[in-house]
C-alpha atoms as a PDB file:
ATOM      1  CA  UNK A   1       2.141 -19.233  -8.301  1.00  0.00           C
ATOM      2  CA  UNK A   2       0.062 -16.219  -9.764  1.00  0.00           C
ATOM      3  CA  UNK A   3       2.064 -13.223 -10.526  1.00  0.00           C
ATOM      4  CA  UNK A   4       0.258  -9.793 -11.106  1.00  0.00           C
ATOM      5  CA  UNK A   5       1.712  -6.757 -12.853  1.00  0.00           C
ATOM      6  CA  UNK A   6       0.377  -3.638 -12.387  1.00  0.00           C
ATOM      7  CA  UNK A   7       1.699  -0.384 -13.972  1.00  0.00           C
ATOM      8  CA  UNK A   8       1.530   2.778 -11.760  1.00  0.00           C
ATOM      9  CA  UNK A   9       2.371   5.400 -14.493  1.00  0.00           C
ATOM     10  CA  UNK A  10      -0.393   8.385 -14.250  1.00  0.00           C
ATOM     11  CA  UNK A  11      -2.879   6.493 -11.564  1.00  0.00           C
ATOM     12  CA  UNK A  12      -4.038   8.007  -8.413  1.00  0.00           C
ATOM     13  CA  UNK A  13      -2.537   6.470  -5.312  1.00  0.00           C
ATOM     14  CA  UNK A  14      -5.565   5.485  -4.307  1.00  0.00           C
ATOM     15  CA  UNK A  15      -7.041   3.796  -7.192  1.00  0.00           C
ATOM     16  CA  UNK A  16      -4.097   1.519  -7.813  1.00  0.00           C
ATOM     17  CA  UNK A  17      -3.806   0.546  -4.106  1.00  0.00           C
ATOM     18  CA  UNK A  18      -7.521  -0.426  -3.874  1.00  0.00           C
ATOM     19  CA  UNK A  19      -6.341  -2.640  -6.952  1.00  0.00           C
ATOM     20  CA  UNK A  20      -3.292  -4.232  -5.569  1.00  0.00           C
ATOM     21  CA  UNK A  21      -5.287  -4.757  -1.956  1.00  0.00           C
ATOM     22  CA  UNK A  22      -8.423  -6.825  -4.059  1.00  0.00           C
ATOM     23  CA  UNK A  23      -5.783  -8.360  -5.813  1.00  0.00           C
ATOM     24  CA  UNK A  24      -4.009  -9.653  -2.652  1.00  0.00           C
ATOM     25  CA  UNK A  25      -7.032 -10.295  -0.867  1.00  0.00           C
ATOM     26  CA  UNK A  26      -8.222 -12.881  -3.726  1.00  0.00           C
ATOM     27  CA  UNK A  27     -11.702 -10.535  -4.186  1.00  0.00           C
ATOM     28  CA  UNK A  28     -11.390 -11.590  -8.154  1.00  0.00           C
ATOM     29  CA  UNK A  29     -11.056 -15.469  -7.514  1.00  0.00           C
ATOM     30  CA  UNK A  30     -14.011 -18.043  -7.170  1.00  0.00           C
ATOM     31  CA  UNK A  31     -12.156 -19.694  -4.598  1.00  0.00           C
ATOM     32  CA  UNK A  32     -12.294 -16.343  -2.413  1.00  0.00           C
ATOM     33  CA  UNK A  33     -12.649 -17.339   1.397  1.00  0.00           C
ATOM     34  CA  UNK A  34     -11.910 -14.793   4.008  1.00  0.00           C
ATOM     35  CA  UNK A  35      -9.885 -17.261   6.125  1.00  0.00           C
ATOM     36  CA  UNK A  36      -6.930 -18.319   3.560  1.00  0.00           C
ATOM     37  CA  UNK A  37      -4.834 -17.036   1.225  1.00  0.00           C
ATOM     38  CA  UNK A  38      -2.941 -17.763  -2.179  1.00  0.00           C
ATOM     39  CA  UNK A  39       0.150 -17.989  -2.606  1.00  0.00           C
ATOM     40  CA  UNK A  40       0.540 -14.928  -5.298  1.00  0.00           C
ATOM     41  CA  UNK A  41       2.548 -11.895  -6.510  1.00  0.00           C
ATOM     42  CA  UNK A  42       1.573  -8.566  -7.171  1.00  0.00           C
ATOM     43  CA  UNK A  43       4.123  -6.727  -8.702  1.00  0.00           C
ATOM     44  CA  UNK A  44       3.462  -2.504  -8.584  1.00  0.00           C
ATOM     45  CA  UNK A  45       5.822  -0.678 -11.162  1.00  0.00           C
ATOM     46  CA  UNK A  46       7.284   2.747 -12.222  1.00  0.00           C
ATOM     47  CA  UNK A  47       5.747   3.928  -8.598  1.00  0.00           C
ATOM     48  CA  UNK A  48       7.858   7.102  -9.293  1.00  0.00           C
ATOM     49  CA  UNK A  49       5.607   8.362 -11.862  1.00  0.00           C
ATOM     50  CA  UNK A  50       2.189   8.267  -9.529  1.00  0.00           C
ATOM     51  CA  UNK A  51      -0.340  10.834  -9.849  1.00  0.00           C
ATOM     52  CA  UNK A  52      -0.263  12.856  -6.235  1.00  0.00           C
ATOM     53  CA  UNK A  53      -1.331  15.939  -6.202  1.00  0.00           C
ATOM     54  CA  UNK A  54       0.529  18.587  -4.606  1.00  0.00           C
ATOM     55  CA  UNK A  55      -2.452  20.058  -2.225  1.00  0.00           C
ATOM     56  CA  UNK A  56      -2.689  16.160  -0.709  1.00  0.00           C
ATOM     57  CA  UNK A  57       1.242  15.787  -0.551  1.00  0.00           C
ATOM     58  CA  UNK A  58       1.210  18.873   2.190  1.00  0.00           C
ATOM     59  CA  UNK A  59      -1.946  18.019   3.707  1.00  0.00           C
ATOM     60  CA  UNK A  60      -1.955  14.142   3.883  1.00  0.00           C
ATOM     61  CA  UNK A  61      -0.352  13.157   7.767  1.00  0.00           C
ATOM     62  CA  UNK A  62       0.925   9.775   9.046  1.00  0.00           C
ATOM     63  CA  UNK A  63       0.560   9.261  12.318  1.00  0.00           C
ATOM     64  CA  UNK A  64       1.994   6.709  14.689  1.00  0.00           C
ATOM     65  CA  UNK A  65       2.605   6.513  18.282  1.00  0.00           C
ATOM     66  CA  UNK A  66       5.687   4.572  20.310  1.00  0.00           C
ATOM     67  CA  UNK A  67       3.184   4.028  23.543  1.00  0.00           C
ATOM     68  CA  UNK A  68       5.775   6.492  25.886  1.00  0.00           C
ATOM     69  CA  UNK A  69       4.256   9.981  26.888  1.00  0.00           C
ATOM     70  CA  UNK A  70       4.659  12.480  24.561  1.00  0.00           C
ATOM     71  CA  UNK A  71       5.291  10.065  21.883  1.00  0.00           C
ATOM     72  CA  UNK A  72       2.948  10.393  19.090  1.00  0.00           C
ATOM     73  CA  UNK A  73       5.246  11.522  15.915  1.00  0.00           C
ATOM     74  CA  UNK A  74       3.611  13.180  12.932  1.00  0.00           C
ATOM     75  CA  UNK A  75       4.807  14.179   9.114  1.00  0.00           C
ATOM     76  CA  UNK A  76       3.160  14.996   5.866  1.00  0.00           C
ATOM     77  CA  UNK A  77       3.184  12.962   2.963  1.00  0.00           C
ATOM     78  CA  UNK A  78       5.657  15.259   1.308  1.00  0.00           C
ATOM     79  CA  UNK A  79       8.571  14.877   4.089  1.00  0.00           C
ATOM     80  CA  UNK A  80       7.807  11.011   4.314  1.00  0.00           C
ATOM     81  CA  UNK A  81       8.171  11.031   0.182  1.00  0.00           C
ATOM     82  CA  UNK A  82      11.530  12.971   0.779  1.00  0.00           C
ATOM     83  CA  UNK A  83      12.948  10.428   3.238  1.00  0.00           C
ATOM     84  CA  UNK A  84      11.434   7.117   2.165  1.00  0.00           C
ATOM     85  CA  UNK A  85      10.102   7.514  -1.219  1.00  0.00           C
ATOM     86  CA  UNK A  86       6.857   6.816  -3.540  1.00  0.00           C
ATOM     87  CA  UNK A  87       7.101   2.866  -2.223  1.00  0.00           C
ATOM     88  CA  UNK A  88       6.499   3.966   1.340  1.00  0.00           C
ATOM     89  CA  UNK A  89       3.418   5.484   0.861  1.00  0.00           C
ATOM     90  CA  UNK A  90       1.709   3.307  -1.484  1.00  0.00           C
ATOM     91  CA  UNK A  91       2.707  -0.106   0.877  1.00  0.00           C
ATOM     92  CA  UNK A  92       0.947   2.357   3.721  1.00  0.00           C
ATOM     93  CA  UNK A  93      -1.748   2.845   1.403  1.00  0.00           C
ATOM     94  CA  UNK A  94      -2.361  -1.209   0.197  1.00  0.00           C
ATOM     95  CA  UNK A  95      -1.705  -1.892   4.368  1.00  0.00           C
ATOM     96  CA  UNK A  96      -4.692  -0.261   5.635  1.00  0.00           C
ATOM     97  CA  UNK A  97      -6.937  -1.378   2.800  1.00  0.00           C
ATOM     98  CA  UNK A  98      -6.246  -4.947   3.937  1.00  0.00           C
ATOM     99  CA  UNK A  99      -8.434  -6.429   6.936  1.00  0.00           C
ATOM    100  CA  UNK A 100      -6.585  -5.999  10.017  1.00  0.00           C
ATOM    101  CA  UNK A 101      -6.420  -9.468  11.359  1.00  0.00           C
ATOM    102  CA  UNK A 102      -3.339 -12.133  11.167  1.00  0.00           C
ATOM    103  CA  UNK A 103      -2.930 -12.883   7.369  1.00  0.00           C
ATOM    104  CA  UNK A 104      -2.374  -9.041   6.813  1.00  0.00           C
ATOM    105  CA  UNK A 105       1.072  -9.154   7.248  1.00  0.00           C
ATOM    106  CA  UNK A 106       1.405 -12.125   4.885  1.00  0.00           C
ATOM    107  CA  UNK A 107      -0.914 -10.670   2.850  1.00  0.00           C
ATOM    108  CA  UNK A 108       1.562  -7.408   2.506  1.00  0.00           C
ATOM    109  CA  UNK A 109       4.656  -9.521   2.123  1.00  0.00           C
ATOM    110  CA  UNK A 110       3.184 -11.134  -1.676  1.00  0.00           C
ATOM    111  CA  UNK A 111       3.258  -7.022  -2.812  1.00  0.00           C
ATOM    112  CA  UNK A 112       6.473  -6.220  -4.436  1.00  0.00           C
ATOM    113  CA  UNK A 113       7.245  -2.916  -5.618  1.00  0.00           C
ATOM    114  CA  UNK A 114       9.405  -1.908  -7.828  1.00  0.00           C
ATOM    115  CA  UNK A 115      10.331   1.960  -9.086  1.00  0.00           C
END
């Protein structure tokens, strides 16, 4: 089994979840086939210290909707930070760089992240 590490300290969210999602999606590997995956771990540490800046903290919104009327739900980076920390957002992040078809949610369980 492969085990990444990759250190979070001072890196832009994005930049070290486009790295973690070509990581899990094999883009590095000679073997890389769109229909299979590795068994693999990529390991994300001290996500506490990421670089966010405060203007996208208050601007940045996650949306989702429960399918009822009147049910779409909104908040800002900041609040979802506040509630459900740094690992929230960057496991958002990696999850909609990865291709949405059925080995995405495997594909998301290999990330581990640790603060």
């Amino acid at each position: 089994m492969k085990e990444y590490k990759l250190d979070a300290t001072n890196m832009s969210l994005g930049r070290i979840a486009s790295k973690a999602a070509s990581l899990l999606m094999e883009k590095d590997s000679t073997q890389f086939s769109r229909n299979k995956i590795e068994i693999k771990e990529v390991c994300i540490f001290n996500v506490s210290k990421l670089n966010i800046k405060e203007s996208k903290k208050i601007q940045k919104k996650y949306k989702w909707y429960s399918g009822y009327p009147g049910g779409l739900r909104e908040e800002s980076m900041d609040t979802a930070i506040a509630k459900k920390g740094n690992a929230y957002v960057l496991r958002r992040a990696v999850n909609g760089m990865l291709p949405k078809n059925k080995l995405r949610s495997k594909m998301i369980k290999q990330l581990k992240i640790i603060d």
